[in-house]
Protein backbone atom coordinates (compact mmCIF):
# COMPACT_ATOMS: atom_id res chain seq x y z
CA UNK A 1 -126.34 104.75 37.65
CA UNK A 2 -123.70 106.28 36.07
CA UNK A 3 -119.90 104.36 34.46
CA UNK A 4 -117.09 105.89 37.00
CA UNK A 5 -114.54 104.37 38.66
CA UNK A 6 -116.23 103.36 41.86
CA UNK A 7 -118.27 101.06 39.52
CA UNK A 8 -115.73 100.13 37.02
CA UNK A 9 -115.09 96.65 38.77
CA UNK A 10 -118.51 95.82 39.25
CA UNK A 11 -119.60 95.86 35.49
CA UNK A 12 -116.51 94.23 34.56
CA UNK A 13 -116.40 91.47 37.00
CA UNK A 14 -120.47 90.59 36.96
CA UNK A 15 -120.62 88.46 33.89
CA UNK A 16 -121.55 84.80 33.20
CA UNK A 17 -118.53 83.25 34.19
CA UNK A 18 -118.81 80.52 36.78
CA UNK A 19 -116.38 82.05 39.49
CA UNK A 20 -117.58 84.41 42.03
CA UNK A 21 -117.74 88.14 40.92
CA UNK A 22 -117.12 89.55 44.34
CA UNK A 23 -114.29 87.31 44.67
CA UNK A 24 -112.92 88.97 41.12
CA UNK A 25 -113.49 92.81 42.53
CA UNK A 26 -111.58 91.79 45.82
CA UNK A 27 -108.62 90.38 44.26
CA UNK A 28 -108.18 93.11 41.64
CA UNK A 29 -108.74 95.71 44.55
CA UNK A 30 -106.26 93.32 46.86
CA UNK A 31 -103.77 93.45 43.97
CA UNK A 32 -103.79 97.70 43.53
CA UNK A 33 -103.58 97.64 47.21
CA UNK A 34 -100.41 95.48 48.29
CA UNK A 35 -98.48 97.09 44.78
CA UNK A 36 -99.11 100.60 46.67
CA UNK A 37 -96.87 99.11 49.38
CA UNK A 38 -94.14 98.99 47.80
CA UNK A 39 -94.23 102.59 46.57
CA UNK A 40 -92.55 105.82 47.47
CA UNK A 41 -95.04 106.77 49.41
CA UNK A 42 -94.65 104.35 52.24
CA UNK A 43 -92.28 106.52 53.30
CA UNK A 44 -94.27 108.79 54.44
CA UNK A 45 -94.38 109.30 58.03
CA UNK A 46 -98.59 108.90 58.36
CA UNK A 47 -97.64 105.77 56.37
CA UNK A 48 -94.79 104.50 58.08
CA UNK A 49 -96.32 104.54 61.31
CA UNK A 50 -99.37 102.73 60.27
CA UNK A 51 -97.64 99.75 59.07
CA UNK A 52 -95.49 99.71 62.07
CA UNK A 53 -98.47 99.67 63.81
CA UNK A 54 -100.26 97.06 62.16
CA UNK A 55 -97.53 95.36 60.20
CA UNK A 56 -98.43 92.70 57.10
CA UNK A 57 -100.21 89.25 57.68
CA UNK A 58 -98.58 86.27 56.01
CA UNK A 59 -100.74 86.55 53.26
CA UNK A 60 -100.07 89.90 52.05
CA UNK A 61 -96.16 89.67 53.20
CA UNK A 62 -96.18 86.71 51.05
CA UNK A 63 -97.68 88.68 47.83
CA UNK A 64 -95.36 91.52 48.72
CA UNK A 65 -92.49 89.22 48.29
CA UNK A 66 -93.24 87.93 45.52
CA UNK A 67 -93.08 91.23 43.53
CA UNK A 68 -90.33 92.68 41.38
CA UNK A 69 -89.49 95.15 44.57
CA UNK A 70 -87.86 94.04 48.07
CA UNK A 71 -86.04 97.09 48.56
CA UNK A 72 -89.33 98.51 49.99
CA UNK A 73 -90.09 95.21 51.58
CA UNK A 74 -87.15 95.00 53.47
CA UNK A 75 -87.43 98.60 54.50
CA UNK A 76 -90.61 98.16 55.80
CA UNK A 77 -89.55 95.33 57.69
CA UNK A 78 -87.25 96.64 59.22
CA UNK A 79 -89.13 99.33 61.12
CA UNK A 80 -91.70 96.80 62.34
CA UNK A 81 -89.32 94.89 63.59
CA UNK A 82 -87.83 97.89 65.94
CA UNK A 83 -91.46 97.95 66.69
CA UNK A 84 -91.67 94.59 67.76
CA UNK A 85 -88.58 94.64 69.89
CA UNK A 86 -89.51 97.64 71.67
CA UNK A 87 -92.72 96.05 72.54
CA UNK A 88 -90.78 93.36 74.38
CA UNK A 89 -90.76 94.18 77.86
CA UNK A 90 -88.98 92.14 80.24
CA UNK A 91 -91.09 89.47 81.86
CA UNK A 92 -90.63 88.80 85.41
CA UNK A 93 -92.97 86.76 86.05
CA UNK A 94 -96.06 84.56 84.72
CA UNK A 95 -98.51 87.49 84.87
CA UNK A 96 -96.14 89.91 82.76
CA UNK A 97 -95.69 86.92 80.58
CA UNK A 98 -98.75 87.02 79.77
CA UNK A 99 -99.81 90.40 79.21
CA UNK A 100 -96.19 90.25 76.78
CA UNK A 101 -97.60 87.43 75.09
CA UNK A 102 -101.38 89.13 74.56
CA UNK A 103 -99.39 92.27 73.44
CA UNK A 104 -97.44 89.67 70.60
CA UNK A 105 -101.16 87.73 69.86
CA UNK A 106 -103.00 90.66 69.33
CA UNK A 107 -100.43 91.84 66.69
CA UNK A 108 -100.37 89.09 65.00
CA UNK A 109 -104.17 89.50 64.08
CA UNK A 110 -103.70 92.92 62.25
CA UNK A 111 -101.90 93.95 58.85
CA UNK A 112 -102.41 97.31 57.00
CA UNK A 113 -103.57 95.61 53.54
CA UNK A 114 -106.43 93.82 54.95
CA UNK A 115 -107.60 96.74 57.10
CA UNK A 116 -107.85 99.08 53.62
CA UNK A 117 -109.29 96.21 51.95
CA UNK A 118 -112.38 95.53 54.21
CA UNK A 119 -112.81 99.03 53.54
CA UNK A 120 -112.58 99.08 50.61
CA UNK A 121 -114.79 95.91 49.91
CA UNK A 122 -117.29 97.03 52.36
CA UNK A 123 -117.90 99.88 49.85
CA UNK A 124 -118.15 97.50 46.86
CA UNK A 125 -121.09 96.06 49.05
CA UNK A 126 -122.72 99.00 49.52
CA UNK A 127 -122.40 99.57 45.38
CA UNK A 128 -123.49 96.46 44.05
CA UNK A 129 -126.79 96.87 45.68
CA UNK A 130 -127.04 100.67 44.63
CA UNK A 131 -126.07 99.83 40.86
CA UNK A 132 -128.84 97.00 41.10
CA UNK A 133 -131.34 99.22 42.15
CA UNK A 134 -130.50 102.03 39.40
CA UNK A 135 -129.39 99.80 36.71
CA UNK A 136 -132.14 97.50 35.41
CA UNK A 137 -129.83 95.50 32.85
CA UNK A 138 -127.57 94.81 35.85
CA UNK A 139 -130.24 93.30 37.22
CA UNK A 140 -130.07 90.82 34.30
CA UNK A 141 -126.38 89.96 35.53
CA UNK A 142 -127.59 88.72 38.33
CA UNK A 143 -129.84 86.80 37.56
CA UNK A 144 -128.15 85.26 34.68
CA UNK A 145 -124.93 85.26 36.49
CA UNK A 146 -123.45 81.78 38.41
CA UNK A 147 -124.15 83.21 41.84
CA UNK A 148 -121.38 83.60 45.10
CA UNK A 149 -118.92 82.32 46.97
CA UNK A 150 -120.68 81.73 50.24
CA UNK A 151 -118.77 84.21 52.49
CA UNK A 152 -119.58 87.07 49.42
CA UNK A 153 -123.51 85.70 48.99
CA UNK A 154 -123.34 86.63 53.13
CA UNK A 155 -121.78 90.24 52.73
CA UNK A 156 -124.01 90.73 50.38
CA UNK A 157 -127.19 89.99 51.74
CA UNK A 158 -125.94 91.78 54.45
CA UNK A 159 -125.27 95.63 52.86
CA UNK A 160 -128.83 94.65 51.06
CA UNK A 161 -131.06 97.48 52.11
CA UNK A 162 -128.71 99.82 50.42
CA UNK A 163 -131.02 98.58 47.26
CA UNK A 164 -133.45 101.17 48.70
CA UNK A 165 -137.04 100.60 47.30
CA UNK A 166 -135.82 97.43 45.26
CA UNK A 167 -134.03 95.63 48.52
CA UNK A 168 -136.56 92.74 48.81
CA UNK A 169 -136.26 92.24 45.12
CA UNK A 170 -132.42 92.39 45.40
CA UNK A 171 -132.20 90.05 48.02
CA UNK A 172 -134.59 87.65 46.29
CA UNK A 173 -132.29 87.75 42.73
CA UNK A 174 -129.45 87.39 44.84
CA UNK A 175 -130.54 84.13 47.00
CA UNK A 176 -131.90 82.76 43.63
CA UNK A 177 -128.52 83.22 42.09
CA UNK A 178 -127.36 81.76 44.85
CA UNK A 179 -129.57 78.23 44.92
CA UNK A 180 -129.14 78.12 41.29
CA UNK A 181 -125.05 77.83 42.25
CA UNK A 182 -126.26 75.31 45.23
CA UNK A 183 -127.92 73.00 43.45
CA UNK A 184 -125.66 72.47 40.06
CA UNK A 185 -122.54 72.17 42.63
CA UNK A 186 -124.90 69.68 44.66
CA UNK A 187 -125.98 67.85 41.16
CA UNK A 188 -121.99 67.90 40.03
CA UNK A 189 -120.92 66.52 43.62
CA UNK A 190 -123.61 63.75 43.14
CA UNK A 191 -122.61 62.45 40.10
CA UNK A 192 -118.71 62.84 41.15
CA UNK A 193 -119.88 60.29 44.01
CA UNK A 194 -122.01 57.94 41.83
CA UNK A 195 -118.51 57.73 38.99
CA UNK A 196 -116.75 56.47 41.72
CA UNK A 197 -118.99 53.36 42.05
CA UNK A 198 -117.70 50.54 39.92
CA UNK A 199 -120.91 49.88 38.49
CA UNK A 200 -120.18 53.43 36.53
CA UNK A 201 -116.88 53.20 36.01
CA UNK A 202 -117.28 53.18 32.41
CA UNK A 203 -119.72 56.50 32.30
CA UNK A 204 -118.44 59.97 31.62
CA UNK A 205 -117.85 62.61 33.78
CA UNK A 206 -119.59 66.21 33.17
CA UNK A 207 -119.59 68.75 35.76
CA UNK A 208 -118.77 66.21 38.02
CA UNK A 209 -114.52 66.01 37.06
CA UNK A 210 -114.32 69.95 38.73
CA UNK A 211 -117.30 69.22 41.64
CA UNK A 212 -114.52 69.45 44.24
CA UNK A 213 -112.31 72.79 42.60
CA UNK A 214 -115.63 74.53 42.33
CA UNK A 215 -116.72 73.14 45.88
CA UNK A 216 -113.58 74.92 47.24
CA UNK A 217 -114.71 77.89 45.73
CA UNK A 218 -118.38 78.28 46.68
CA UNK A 219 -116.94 77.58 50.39
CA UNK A 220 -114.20 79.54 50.81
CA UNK A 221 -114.05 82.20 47.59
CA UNK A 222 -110.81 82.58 44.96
């Protein structure tokens, strides 16, 4: 398979370092993402009126914040929150309460970021099996690599027949990869454990001192 930019991330983020590739790819694509937010173009009426729909979670309102830009921001938030009051309709009684207050839950559940990015990341899927099955020293990666977070190991596995003729390999590498990931965190964990007993209180610590840090990440990704 050829280099090009729908690929780009994947050989740069599937290397030998212990974190979760997939996790890398999503936060670099998160990152392009939320920036475009704050750019002219959100003022664009197609634009506009898909954020008011959807609005921001905390997450990416947070990360929108926190960059150099809250003219945008504050724009932004200003026509959701038109949006929001006009979706307030007077409640007279506890059935119209409700239906308000399913109106304000179901809101809260969408933002615009997230809904481009499980696109987005739903194509990097798709790719990372179709670069395996065309690209035999990205196979290697793989296999030498330090395996998934357990939420990307699932997505994974679950785009894995578009590996064509090489999907039962593909899934075998990747679960591999995987227990390989399982059982250091599960030896590191172990020993963490056993230090803590006063009868080794004097022994060193190995992979053991970041069993919990990389525990957090093999559960719930970067």
């Amino acid at each position: 398979m050829n280099y090009h930019i729908g690929t780009m991330l994947i050989y740069e983020h599937f290397d030998e370092k212990d974190d979760c590739p997939v996790c890398r790819i999503k936060k670099a694509v998160d990152q392009r993402l939320t920036e475009s937010y704050l750019g002219e173009g959100v003022m664009e009426d197609s634009t506009r009126k898909e954020v008011n729909k959807l609005g921001f979670c905390a997450w990416h309102f947070d990360n929108l914040f926190a960059m150099r830009s809250k003219l945008g921001l504050a724009l932004q938030s200003s026509t959701i929150l038109k949006t929001i009051e006009k979706s307030i309709f007077p409640a007279k009684d506890a059935k119209s309460a409700k239906k308000l207050a399913e109106t304000l839950e179901k809101r809260e559940k969408t933002c615009v970021v997230c809904k481009y990015l499980d696109e987005h990341m739903e194509r990097y899927y798709k790719t990372v099996a179709e670069v395996y099955s065309n690209d035999e020293k990205f196979r290697e990666r793989i296999t030498d690599g330090q395996g998934f977070c357990l939420t990307h190991f699932s997505a994974l596995l679950k785009y894995s027949s578009f590996a064509g003729k090489r999907a039962k390999e593909y899934v075998s590498d990747i679960i591999s990869a995987e227990n390989k990931r399982l059982s250091s965190l599960s030896e590191d964990l172990a020993e963490f454990c056993d230090r803590h007993d006063y009868r080794n209180s004097d022994k060193p610590l190995n992979g053991g001192k970041d069993a919990l840090k990389n525990t957090r990440k093999t559960f719930y990704g970067l």
